[in-house]
Protein backbone atom coordinates (compact mmCIF):
# COMPACT_ATOMS: atom_id res chain seq x y z
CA UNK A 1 -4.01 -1.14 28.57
CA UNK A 2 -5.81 -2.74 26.09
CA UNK A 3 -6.74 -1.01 22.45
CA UNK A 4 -10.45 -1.76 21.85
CA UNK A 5 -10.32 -0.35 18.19
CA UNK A 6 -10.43 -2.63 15.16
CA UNK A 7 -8.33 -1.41 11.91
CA UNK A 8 -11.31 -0.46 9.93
CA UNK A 9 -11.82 2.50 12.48
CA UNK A 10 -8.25 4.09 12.46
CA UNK A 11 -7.05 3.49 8.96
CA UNK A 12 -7.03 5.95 6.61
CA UNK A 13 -9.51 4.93 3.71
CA UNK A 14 -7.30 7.70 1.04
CA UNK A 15 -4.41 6.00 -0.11
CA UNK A 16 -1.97 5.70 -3.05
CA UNK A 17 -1.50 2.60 -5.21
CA UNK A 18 1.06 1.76 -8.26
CA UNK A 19 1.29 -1.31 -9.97
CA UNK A 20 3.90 -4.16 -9.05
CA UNK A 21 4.73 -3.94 -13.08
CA UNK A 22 5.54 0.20 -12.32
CA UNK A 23 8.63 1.79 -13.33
CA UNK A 24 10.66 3.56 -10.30
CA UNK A 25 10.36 6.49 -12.14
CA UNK A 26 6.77 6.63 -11.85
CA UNK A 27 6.76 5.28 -8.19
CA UNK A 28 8.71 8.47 -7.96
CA UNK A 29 6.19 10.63 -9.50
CA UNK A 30 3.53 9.76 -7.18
CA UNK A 31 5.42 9.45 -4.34
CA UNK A 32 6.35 13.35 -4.81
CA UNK A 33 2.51 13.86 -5.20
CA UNK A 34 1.96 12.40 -1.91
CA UNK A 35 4.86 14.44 0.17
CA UNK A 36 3.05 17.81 -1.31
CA UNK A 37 0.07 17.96 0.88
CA UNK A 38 -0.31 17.01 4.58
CA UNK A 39 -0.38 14.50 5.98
CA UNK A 40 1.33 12.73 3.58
CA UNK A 41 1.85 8.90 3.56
CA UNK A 42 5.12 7.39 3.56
CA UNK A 43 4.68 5.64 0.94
CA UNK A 44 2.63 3.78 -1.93
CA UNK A 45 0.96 0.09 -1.61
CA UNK A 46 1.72 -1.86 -4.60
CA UNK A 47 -1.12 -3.97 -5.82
CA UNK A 48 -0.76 -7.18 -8.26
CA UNK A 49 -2.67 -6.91 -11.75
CA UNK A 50 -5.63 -8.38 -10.27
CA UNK A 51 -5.62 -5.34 -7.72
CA UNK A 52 -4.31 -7.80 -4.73
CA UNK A 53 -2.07 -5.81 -2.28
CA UNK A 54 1.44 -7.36 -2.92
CA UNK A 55 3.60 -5.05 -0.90
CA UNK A 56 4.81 -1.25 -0.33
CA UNK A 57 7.17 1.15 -1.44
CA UNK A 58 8.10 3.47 0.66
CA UNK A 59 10.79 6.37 0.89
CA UNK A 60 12.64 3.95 2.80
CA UNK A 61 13.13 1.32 0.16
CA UNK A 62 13.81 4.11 -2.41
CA UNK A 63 16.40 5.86 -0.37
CA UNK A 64 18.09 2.41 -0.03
CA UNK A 65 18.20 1.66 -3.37
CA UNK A 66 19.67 5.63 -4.03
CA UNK A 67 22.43 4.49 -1.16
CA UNK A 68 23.51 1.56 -3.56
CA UNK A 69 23.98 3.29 -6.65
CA UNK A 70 25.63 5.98 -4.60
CA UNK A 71 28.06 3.09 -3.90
CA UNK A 72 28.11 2.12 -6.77
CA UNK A 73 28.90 5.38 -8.40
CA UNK A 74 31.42 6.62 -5.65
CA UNK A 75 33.06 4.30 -3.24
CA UNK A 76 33.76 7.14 -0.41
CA UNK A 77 32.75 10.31 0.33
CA UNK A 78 34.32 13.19 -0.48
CA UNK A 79 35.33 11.77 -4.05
CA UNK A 80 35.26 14.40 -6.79
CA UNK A 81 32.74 14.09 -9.54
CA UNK A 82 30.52 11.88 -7.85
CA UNK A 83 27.46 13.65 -8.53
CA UNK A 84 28.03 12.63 -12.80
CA UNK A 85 29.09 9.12 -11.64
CA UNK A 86 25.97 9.09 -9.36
CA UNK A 87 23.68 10.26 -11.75
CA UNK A 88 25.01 7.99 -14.66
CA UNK A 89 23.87 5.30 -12.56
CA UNK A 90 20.65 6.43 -11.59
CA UNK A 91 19.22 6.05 -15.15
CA UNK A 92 19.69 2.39 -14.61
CA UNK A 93 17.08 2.78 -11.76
CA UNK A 94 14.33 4.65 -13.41
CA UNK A 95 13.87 1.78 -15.32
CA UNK A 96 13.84 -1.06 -12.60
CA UNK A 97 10.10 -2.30 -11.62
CA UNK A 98 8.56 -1.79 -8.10
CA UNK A 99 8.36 -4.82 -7.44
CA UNK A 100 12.46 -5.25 -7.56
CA UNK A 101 12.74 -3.28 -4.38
CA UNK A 102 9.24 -3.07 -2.61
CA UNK A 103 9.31 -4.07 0.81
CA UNK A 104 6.24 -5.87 3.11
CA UNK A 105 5.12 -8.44 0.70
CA UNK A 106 3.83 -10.80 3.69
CA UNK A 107 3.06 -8.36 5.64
CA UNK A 108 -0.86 -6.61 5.82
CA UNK A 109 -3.48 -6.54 8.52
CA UNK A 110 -7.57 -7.24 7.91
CA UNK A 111 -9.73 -4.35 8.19
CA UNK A 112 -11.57 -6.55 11.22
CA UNK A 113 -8.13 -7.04 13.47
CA UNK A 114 -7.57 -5.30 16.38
CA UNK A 115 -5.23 -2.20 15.68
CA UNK A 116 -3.46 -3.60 18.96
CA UNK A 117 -1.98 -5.61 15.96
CA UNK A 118 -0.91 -2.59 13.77
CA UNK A 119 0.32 -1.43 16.96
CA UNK A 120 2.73 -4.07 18.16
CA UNK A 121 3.66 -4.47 13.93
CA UNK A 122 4.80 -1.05 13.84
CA UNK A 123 6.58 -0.37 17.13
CA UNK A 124 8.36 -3.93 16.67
CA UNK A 125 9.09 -4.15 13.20
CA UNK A 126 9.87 -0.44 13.06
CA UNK A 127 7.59 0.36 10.20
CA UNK A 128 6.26 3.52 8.79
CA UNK A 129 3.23 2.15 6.77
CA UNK A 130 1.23 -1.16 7.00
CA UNK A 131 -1.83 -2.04 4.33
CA UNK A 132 -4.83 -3.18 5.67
CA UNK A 133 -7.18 -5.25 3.66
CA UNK A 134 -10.24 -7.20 2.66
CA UNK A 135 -11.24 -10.65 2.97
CA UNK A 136 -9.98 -10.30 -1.02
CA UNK A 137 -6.98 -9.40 -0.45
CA UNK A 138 -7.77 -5.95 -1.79
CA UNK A 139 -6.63 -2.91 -0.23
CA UNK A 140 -9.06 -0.52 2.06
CA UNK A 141 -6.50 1.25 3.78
CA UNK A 142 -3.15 2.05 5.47
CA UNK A 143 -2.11 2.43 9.24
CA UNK A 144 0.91 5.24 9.42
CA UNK A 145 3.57 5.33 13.12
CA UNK A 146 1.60 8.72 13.03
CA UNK A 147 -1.60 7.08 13.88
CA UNK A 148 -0.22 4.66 15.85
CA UNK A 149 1.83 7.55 18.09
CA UNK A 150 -1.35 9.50 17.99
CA UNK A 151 -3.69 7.11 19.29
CA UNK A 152 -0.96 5.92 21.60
CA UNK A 153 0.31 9.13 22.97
CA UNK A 154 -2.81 10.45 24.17
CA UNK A 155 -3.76 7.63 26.63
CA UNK A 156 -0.53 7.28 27.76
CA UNK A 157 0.34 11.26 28.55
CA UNK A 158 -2.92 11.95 29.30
């Protein structure tokens, strides 16, 4: 079956941004902006200080980042007092940039492609989010597994 859709047609044109140059703590902030109303997006793309796209942040790479200082703080479960150890070294994270941790900085699609591409990138690669962009480099949208399952899903249980 072949997808005759480019990514211009499926993407969703509403997306968030934060600078490369962001604080985690303010990734955070507009992360938890985007989980409050559906659908949400699972996560931000991060954009140079030219506006280029120059990767995402998602819940993924946040959550990873929480699992090392959880390591950090605590070296097993179960340990008493982790939660003050844990949170001692969170502060240390709040101030780390996005661009320390973001994930997907060679990775985008053209708003022209095929979303066959988005399609095979995000079953493959397991991915939650992929940017697409403009002949600048510039962001125009995202592709989410949700739109991928979606448009999937209904030719093939049809």
């Amino acid at each position: 079956m072949e997808l005759e859709k480019r990514n211009n047609e499926v993407m969703a044109p509403n997306f968030s941004t934060i600078s490369a140059d962001a604080s985690l703590k303010e990734a955070y902030a507009s992360m938890e902006k985007n989980l409050q109303g559906p659908p949400h997006s699972p996560g931000l793309v991060v954009v140079n200080e030219k506006g280029k796209y120059a990767g995402l942040l998602t819940m993924d790479d946040l959550m990873n980042e929480l699992r090392q200082f959880y390591r950090d703080a605590c070296d097993k479960p179960g340990k008493g007092e982790w939660i003050a150890a844990f949170f001692n070294q969170c502060e240390i994270l709040g101030i780390k940039k996005v661009s320390e941790i973001m994930s997907a900085k060679r990775l985008w699609l053209r708003s022209g492609e095929r979303f066959e591409k988005s399609c095979e990138l995000i079953l493959y690669k397991r991915l939650n989010l992929l940017a697409v962009v403009d002949e600048n480099s510039k962001p125009v949208g995202i592709i989410t597994r949700r739109m991928v399952l979606r448009d999937i899903g209904s030719r093939m249980f049809k």
